[in-house]
N, C-alpha and C. Protein backbone atom coordinates (compact mmCIF):
# COMPACT_ATOMS: atom_id res chain seq x y z
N UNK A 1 -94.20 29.91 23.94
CA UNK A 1 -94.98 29.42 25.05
C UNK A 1 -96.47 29.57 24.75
N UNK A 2 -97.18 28.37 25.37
CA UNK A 2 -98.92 28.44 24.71
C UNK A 2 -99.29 28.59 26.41
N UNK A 3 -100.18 29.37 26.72
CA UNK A 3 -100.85 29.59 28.17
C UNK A 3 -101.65 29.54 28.17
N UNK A 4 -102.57 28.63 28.83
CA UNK A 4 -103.73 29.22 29.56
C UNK A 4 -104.33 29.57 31.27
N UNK A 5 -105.07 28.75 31.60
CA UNK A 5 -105.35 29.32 33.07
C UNK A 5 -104.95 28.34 33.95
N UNK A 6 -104.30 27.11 33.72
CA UNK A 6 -104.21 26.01 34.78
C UNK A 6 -102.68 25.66 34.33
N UNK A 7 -102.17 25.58 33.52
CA UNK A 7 -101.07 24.72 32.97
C UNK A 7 -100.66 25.89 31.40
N UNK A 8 -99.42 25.47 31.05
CA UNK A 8 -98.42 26.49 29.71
C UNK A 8 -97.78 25.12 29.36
N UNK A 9 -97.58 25.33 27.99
CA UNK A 9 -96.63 24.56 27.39
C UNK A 9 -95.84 25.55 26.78
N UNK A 10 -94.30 24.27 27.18
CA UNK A 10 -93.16 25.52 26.31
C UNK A 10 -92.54 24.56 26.35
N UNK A 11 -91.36 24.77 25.31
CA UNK A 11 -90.32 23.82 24.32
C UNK A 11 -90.26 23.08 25.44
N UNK A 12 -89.32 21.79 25.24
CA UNK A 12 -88.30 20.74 25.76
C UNK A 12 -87.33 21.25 26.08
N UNK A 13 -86.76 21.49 27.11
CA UNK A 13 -85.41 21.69 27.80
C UNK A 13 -84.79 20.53 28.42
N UNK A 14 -83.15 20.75 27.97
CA UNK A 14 -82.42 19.33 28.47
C UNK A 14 -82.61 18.73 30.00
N UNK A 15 -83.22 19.76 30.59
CA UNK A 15 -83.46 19.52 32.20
C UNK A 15 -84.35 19.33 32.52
N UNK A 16 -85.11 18.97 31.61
CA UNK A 16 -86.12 18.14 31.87
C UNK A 16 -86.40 16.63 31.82
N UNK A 17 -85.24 16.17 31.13
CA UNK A 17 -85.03 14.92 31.18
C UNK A 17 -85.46 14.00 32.64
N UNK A 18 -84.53 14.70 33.83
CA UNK A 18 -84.95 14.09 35.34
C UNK A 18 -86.33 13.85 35.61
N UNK A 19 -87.23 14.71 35.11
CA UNK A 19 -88.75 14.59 35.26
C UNK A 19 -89.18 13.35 34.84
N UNK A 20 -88.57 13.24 32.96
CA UNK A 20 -89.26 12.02 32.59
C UNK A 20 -88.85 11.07 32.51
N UNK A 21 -87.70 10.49 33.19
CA UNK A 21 -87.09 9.76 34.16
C UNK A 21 -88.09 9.04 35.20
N UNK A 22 -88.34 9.82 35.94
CA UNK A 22 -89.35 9.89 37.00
C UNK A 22 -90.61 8.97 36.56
N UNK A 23 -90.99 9.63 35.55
CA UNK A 23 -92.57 9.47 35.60
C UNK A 23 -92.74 8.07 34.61
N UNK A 24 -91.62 7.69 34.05
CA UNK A 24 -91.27 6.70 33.26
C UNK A 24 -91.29 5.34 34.13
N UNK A 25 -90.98 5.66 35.08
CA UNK A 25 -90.48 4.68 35.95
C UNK A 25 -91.44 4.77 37.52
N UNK A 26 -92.51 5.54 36.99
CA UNK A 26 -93.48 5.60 38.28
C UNK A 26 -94.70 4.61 37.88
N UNK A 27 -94.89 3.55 38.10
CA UNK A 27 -95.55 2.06 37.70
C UNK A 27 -97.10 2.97 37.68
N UNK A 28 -97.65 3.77 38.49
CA UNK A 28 -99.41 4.53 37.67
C UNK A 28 -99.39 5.10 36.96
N UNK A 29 -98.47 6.02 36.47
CA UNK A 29 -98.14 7.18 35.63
C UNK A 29 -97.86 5.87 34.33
N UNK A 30 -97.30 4.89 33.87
CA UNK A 30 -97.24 3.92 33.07
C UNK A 30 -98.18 3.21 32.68
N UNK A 31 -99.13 2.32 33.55
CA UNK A 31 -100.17 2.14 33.53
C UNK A 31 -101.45 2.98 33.18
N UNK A 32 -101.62 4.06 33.50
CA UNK A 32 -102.51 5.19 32.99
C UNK A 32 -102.17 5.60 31.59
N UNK A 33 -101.01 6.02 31.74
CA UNK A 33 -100.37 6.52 29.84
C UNK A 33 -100.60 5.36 28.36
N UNK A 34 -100.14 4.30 29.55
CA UNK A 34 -99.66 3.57 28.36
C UNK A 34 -100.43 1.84 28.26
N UNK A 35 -101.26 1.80 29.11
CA UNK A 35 -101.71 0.60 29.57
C UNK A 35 -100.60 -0.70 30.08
N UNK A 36 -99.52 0.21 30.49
CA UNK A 36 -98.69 -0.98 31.33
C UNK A 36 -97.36 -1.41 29.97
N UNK A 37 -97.57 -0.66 28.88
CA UNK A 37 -96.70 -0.99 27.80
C UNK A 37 -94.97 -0.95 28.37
N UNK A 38 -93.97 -1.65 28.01
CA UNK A 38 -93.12 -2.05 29.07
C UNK A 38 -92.25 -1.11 27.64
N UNK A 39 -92.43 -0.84 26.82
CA UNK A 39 -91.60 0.05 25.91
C UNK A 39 -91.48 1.88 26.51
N UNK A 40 -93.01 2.05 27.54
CA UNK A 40 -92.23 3.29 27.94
C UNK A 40 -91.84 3.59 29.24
N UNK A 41 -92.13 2.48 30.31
CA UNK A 41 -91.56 2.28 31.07
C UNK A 41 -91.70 0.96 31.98
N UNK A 42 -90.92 0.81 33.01
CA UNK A 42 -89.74 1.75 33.53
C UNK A 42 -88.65 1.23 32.54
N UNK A 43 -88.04 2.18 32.61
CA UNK A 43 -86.73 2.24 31.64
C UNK A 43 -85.18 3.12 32.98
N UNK A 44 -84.21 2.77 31.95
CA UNK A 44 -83.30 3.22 32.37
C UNK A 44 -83.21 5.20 32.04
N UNK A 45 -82.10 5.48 33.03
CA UNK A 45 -81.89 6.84 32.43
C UNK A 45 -80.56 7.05 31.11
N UNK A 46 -80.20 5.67 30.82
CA UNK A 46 -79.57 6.16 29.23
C UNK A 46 -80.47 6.01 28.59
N UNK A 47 -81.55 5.31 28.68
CA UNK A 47 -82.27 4.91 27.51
C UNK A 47 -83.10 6.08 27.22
N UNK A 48 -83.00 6.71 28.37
CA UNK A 48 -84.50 7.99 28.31
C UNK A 48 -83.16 9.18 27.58
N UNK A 49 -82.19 9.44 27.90
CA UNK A 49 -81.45 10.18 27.39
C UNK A 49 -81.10 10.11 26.07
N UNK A 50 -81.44 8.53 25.51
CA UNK A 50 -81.11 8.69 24.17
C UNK A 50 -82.21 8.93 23.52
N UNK A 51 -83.72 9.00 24.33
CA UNK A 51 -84.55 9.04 23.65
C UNK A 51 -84.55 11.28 23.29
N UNK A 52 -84.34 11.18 24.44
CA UNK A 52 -84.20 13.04 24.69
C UNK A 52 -83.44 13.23 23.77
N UNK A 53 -82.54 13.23 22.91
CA UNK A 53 -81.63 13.57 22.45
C UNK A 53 -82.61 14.11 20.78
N UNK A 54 -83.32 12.80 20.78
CA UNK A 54 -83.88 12.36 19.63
C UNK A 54 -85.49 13.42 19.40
N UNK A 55 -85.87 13.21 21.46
CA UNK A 55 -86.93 14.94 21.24
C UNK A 55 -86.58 16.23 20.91
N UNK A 56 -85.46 16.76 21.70
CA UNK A 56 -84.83 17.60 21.33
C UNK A 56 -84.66 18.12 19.88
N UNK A 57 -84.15 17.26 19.11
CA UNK A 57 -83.76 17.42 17.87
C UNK A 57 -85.10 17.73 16.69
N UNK A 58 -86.57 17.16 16.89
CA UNK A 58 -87.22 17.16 16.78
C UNK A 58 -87.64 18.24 15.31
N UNK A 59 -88.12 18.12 14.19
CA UNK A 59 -88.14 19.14 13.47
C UNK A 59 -89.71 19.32 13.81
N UNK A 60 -90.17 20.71 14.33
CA UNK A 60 -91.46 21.39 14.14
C UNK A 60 -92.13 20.88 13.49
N UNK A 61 -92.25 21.03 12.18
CA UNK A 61 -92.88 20.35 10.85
C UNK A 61 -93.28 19.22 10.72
N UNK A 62 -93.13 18.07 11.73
CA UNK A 62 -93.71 16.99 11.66
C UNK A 62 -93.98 16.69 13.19
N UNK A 63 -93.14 16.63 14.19
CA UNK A 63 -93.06 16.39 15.64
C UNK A 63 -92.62 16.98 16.56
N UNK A 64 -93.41 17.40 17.42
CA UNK A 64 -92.47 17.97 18.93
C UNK A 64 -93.22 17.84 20.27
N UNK A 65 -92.15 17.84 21.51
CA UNK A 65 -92.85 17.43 22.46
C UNK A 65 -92.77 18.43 23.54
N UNK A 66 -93.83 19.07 23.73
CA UNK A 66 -94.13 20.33 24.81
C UNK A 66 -93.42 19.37 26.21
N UNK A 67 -93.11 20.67 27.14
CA UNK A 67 -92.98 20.31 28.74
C UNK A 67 -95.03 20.92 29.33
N UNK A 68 -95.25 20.31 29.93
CA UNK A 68 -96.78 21.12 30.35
C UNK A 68 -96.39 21.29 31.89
N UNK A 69 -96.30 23.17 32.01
CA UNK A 69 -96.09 23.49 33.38
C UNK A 69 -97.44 23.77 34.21
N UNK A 70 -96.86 23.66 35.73
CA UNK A 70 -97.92 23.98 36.44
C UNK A 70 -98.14 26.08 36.32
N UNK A 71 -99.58 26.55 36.32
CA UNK A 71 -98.81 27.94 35.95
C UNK A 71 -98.37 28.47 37.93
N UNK A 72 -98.89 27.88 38.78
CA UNK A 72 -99.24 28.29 40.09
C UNK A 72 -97.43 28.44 40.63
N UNK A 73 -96.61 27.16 39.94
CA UNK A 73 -95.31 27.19 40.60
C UNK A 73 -94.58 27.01 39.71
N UNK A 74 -94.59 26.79 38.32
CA UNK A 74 -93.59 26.52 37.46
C UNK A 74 -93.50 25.08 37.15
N UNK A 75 -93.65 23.77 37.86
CA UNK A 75 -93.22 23.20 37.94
C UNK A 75 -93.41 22.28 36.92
N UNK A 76 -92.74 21.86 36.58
CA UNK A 76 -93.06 20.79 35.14
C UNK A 76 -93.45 19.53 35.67
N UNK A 77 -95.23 19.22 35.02
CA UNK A 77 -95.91 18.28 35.23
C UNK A 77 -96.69 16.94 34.45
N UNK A 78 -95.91 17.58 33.52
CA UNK A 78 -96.37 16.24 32.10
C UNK A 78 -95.63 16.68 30.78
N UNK A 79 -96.15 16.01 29.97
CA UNK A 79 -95.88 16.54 28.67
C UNK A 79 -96.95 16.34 27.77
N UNK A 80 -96.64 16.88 26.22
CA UNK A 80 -98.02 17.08 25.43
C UNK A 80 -97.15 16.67 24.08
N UNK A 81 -97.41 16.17 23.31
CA UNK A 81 -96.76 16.14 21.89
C UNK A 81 -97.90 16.22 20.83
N UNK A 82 -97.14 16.55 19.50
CA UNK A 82 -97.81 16.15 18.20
C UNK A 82 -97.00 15.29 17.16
N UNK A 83 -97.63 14.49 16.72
CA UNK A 83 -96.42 13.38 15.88
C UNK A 83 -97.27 13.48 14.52
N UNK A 84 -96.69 13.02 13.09
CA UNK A 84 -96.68 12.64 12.12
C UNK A 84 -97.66 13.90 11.37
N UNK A 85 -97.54 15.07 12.03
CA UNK A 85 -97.68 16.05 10.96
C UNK A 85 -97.76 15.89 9.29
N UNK A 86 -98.84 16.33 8.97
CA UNK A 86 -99.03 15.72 7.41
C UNK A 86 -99.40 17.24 7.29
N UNK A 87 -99.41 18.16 6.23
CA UNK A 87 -99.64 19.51 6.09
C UNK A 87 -100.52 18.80 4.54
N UNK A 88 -100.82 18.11 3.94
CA UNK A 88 -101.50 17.95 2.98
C UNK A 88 -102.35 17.04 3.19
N UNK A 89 -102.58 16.39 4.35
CA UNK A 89 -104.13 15.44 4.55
C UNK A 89 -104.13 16.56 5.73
N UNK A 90 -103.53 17.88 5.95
CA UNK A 90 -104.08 18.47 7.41
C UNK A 90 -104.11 17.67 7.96
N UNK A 91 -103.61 16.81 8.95
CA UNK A 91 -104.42 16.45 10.54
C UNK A 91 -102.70 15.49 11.24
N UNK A 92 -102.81 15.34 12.33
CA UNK A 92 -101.47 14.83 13.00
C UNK A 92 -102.26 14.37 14.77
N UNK A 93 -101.04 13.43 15.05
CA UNK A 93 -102.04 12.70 16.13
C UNK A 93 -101.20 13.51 17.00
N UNK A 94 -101.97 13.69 18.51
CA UNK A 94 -101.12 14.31 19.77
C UNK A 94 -101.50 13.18 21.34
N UNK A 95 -100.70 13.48 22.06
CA UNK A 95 -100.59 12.74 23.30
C UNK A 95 -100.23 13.55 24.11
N UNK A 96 -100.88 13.20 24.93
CA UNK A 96 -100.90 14.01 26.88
C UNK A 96 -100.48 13.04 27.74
N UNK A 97 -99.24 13.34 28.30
CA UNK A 97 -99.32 12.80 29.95
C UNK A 97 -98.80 13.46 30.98
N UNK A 98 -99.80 13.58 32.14
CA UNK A 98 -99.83 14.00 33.10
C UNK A 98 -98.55 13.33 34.05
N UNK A 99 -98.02 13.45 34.30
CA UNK A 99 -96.73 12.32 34.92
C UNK A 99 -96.70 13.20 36.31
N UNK A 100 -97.24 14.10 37.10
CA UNK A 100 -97.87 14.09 38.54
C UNK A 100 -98.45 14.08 39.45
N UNK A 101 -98.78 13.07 40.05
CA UNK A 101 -100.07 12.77 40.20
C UNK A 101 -100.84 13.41 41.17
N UNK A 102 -100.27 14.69 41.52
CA UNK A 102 -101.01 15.27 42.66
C UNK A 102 -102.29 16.26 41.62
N UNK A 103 -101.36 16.31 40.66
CA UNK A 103 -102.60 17.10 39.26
C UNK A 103 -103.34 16.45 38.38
N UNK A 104 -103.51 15.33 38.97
CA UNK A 104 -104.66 14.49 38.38
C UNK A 104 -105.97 14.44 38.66
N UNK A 105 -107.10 14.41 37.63
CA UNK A 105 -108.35 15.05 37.63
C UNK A 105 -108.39 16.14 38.34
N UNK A 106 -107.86 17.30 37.97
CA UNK A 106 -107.61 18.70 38.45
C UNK A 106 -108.10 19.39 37.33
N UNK A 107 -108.01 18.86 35.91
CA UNK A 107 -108.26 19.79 34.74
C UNK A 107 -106.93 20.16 33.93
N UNK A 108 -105.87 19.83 34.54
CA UNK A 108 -104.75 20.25 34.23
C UNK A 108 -104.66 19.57 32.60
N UNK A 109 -104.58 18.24 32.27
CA UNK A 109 -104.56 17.53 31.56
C UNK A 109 -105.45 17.98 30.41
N UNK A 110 -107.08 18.10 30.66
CA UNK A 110 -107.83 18.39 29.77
C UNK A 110 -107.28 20.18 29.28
N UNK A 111 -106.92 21.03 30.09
CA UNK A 111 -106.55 22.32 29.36
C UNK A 111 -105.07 22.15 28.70
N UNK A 112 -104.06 20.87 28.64
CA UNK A 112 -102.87 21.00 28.26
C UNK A 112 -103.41 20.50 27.02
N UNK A 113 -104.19 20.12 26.82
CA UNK A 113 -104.84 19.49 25.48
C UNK A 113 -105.40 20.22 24.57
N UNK A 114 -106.37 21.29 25.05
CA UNK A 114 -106.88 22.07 24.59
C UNK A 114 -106.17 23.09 23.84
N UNK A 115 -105.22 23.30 24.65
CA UNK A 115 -104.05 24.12 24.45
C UNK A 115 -103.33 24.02 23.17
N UNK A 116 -102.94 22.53 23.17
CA UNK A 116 -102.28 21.98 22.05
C UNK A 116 -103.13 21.71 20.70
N UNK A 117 -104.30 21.57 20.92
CA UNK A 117 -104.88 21.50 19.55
C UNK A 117 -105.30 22.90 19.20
N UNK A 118 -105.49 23.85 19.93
CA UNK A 118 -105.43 25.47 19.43
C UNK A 118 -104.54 25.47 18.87
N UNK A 119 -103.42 24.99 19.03
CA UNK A 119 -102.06 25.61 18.22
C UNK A 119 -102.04 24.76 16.74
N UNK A 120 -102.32 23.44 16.72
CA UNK A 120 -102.49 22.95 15.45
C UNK A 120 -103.24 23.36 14.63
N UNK A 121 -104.88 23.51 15.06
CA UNK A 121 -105.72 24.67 14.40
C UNK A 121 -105.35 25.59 13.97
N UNK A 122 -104.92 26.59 15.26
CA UNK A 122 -105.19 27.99 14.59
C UNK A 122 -103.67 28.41 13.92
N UNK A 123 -102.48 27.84 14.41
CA UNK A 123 -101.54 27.81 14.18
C UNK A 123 -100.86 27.04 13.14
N UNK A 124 -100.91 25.92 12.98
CA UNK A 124 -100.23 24.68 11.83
C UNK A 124 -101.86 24.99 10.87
N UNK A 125 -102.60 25.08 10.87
CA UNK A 125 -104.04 25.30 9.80
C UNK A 125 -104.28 23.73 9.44
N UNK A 126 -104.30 22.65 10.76
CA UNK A 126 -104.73 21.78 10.57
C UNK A 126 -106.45 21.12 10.61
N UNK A 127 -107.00 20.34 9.49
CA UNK A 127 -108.32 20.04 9.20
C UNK A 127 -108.73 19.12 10.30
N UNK A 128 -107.72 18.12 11.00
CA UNK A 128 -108.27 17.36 11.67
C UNK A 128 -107.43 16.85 12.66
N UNK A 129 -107.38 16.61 14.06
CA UNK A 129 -106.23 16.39 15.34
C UNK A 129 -107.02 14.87 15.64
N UNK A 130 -106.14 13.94 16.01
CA UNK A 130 -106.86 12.68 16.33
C UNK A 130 -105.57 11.83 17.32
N UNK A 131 -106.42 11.41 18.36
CA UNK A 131 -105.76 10.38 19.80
C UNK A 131 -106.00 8.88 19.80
N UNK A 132 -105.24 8.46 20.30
CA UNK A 132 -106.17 7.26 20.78
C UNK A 132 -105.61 7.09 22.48
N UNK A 133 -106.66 5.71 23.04
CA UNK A 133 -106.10 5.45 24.42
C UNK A 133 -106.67 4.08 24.62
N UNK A 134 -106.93 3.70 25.92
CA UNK A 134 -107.27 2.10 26.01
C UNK A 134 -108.61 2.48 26.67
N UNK A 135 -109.41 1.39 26.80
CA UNK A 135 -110.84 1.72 27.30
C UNK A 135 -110.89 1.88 28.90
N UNK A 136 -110.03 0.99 29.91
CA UNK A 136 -109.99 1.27 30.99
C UNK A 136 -109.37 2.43 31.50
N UNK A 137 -108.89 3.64 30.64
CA UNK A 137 -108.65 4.65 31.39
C UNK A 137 -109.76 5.50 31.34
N UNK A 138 -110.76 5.68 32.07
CA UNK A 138 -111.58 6.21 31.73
C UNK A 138 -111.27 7.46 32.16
N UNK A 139 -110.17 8.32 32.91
CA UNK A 139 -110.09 9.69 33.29
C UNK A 139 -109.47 10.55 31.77
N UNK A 140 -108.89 9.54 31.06
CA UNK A 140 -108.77 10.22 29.83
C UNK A 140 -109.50 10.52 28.98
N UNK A 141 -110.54 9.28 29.26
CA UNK A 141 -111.87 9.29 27.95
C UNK A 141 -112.40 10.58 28.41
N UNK A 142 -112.64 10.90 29.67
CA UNK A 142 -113.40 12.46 29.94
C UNK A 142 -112.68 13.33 29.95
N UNK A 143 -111.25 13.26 29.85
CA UNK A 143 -111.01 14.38 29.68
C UNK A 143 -110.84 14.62 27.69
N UNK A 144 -110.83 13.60 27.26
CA UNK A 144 -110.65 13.81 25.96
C UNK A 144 -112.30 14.36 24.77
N UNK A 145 -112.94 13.71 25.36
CA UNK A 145 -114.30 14.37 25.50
C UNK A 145 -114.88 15.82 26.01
N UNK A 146 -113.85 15.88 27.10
CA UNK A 146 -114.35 17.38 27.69
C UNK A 146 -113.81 18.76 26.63
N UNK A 147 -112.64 17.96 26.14
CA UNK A 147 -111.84 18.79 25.40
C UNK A 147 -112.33 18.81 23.77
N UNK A 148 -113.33 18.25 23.84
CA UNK A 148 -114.54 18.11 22.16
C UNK A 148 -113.82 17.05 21.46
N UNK A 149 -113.16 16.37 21.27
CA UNK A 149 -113.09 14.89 20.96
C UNK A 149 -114.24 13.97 20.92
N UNK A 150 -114.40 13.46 19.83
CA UNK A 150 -115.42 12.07 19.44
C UNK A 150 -114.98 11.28 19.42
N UNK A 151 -115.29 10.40 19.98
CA UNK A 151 -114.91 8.36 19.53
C UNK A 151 -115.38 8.12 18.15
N UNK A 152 -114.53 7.96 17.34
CA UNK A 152 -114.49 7.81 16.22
C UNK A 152 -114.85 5.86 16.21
N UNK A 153 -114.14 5.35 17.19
CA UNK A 153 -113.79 3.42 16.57
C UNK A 153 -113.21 2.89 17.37
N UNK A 154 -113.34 2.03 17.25
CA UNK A 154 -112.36 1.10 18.48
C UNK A 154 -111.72 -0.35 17.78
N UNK A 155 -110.42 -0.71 18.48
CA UNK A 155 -110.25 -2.12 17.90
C UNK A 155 -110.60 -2.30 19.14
N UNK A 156 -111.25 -3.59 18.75
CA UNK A 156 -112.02 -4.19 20.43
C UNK A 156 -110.26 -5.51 20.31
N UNK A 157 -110.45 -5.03 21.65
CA UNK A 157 -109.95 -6.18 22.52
C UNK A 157 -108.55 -6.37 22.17
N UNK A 158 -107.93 -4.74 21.89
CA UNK A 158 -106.28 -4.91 21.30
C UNK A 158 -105.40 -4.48 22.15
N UNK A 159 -105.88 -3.83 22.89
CA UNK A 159 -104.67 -3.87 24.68
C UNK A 159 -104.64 -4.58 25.25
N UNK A 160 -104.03 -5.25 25.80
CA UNK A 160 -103.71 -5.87 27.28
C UNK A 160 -102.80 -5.43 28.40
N UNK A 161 -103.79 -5.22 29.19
CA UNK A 161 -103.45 -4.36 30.47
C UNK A 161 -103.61 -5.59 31.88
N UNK A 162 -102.67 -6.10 32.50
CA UNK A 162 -102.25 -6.73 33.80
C UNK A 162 -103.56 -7.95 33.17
N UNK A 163 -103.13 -8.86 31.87
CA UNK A 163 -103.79 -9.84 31.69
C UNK A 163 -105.53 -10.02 31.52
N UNK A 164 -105.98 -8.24 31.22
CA UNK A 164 -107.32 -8.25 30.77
C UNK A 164 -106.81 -7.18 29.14
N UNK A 165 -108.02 -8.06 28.05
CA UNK A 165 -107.54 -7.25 27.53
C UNK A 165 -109.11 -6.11 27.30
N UNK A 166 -108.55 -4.90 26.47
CA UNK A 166 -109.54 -3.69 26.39
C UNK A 166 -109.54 -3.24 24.77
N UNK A 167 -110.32 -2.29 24.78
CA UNK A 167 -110.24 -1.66 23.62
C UNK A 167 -109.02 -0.59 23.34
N UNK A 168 -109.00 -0.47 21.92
CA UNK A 168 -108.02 0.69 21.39
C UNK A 168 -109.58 1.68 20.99
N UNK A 169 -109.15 2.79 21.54
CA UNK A 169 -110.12 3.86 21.26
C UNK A 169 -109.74 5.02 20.85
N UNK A 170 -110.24 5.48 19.49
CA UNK A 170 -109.85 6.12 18.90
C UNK A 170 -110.81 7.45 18.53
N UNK A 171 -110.34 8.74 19.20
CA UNK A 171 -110.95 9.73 19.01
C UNK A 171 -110.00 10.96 17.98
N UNK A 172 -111.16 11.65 17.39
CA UNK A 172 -110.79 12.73 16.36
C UNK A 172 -111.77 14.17 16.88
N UNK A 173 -111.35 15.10 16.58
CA UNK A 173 -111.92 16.27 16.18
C UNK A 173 -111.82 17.32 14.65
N UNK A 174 -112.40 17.50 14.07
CA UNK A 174 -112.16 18.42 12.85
C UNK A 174 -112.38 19.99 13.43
N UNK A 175 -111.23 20.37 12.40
CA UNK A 175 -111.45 22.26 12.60
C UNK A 175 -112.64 22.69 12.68
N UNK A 176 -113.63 22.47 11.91
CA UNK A 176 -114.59 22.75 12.08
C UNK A 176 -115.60 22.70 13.47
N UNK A 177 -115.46 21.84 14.52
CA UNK A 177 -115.84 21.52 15.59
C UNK A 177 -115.16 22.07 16.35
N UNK A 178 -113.89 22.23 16.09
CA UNK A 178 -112.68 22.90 17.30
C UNK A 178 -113.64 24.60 17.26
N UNK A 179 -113.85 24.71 15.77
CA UNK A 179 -113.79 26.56 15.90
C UNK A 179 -115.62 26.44 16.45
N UNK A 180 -116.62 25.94 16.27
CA UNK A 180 -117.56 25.71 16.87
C UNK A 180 -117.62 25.62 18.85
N UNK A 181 -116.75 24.50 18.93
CA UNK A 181 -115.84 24.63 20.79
C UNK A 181 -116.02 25.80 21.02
N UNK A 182 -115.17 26.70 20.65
CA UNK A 182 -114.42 28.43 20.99
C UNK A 182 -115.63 28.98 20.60
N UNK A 183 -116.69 28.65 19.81
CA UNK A 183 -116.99 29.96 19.38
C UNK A 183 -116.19 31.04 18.58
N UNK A 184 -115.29 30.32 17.34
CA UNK A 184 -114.26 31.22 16.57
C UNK A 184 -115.56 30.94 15.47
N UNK A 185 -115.00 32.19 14.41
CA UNK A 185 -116.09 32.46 13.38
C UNK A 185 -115.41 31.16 12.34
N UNK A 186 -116.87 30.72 11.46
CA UNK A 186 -116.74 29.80 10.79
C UNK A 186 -116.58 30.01 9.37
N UNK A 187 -115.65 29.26 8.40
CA UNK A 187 -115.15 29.50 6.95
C UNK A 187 -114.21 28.63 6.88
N UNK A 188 -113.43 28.38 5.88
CA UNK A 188 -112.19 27.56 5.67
C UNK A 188 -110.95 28.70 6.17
N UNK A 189 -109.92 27.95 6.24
CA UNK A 189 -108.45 28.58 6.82
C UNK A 189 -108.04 29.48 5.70
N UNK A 190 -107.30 30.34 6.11
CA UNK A 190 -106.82 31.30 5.01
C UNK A 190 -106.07 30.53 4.19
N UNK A 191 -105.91 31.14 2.83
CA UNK A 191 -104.74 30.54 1.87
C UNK A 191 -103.35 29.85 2.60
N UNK A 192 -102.24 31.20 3.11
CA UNK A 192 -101.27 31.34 3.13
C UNK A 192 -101.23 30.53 5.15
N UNK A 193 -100.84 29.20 5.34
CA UNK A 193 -100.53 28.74 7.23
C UNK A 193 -99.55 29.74 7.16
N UNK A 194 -99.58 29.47 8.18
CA UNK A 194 -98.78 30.41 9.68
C UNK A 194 -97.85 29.46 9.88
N UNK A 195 -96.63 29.96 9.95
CA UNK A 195 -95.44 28.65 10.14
C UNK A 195 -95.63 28.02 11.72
N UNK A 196 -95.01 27.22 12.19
CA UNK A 196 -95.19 26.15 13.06
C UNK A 196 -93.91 26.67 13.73
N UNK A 197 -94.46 27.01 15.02
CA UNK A 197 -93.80 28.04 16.38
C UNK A 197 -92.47 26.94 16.43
């Protein structure tokens, strides 16, 4: 489990499936995540079950997908992942979604993030964490920013969202900036990573 003061991430549990069910099939929570992409929702609940099957199984070492709880009640309110883990270019992309919307622009989101790239840093001894999103969400752009993220680039005009299209925006941070963030002391990573929780 990774904690901080608003929100914890901890493994995938099979019972969590009902959640992302839910939020799959909640038409803002889709639109915000995904710019309306009809691949992640709404969907059925076999389809989300076969996808669960496939998180679950998930090897550490390249991909996995946090539950992000509320810490006030427990309640599971999004999720957080990291995909395509490379341990020799260091760096792997991650994704946040908030899938309740009563914890939106609360901060919840920007600390489940924060959260998660501490652990790639200080934990996987990764050089560089990198996102992307569409240009009209702008509650992500600040929170992805708040969380020390740079706009690295954009493909202009490669989403289309309800027949406008937007940018693909693409932000990065390097270790070096993460440990600058914190205020952690500055040098390269030790020899020997730390295996991947």
């Amino acid at each position: 489990m990774i904690e901080g003061n608003l929100v914890r991430l901890r493994a995938l549990h099979a019972e969590d499936l009902d959640h992302h069910v839910r939020w799959r099939n909640d038409p803002e929570v889709v639109h915000w995540a995904t710019g309306g992409n009809p691949h992640f929702g709404p969907v059925t609940q076999a389809a989300v079950e076969r996808g669960f099957d496939t998180m679950l199984g998930l090897d550490p070492a390249d991909s996995r997908v946090f539950t992000v709880e509320d810490l006030v009640d427990g309640r599971p309110i999004g999720m957080a992942d990291y995909r395509d883990l490379d341990p020799f270019a260091g760096r792997a992309t991650v994704g946040i979604t908030i899938g309740e919307r009563d914890c939106w622009g609360r901060g919840h989101g920007t600390e489940a993030l924060r959260l998660l790239v501490r652990h790639l840093f200080d934990t996987c001894r990764l050089h560089r964490v990198e996102l992307d999103t569409w240009s009209g969400n702008e509650r992500a752009v600040r929170a992805f920013a708040k969380a020390g993220f740079r706009e690295e680039g954009r493909r202009r005009e490669a989403v289309l969202v309800a027949g406008e299209w937007y940018d693909n925006m693409l932000f990065g941070m390097l270790r070096e900036e993460w440990r600058e963030s914190v205020g952690a002391p500055s040098g390269r990573p030790e020899k020997d990573a730390a295996p991947i929780a």
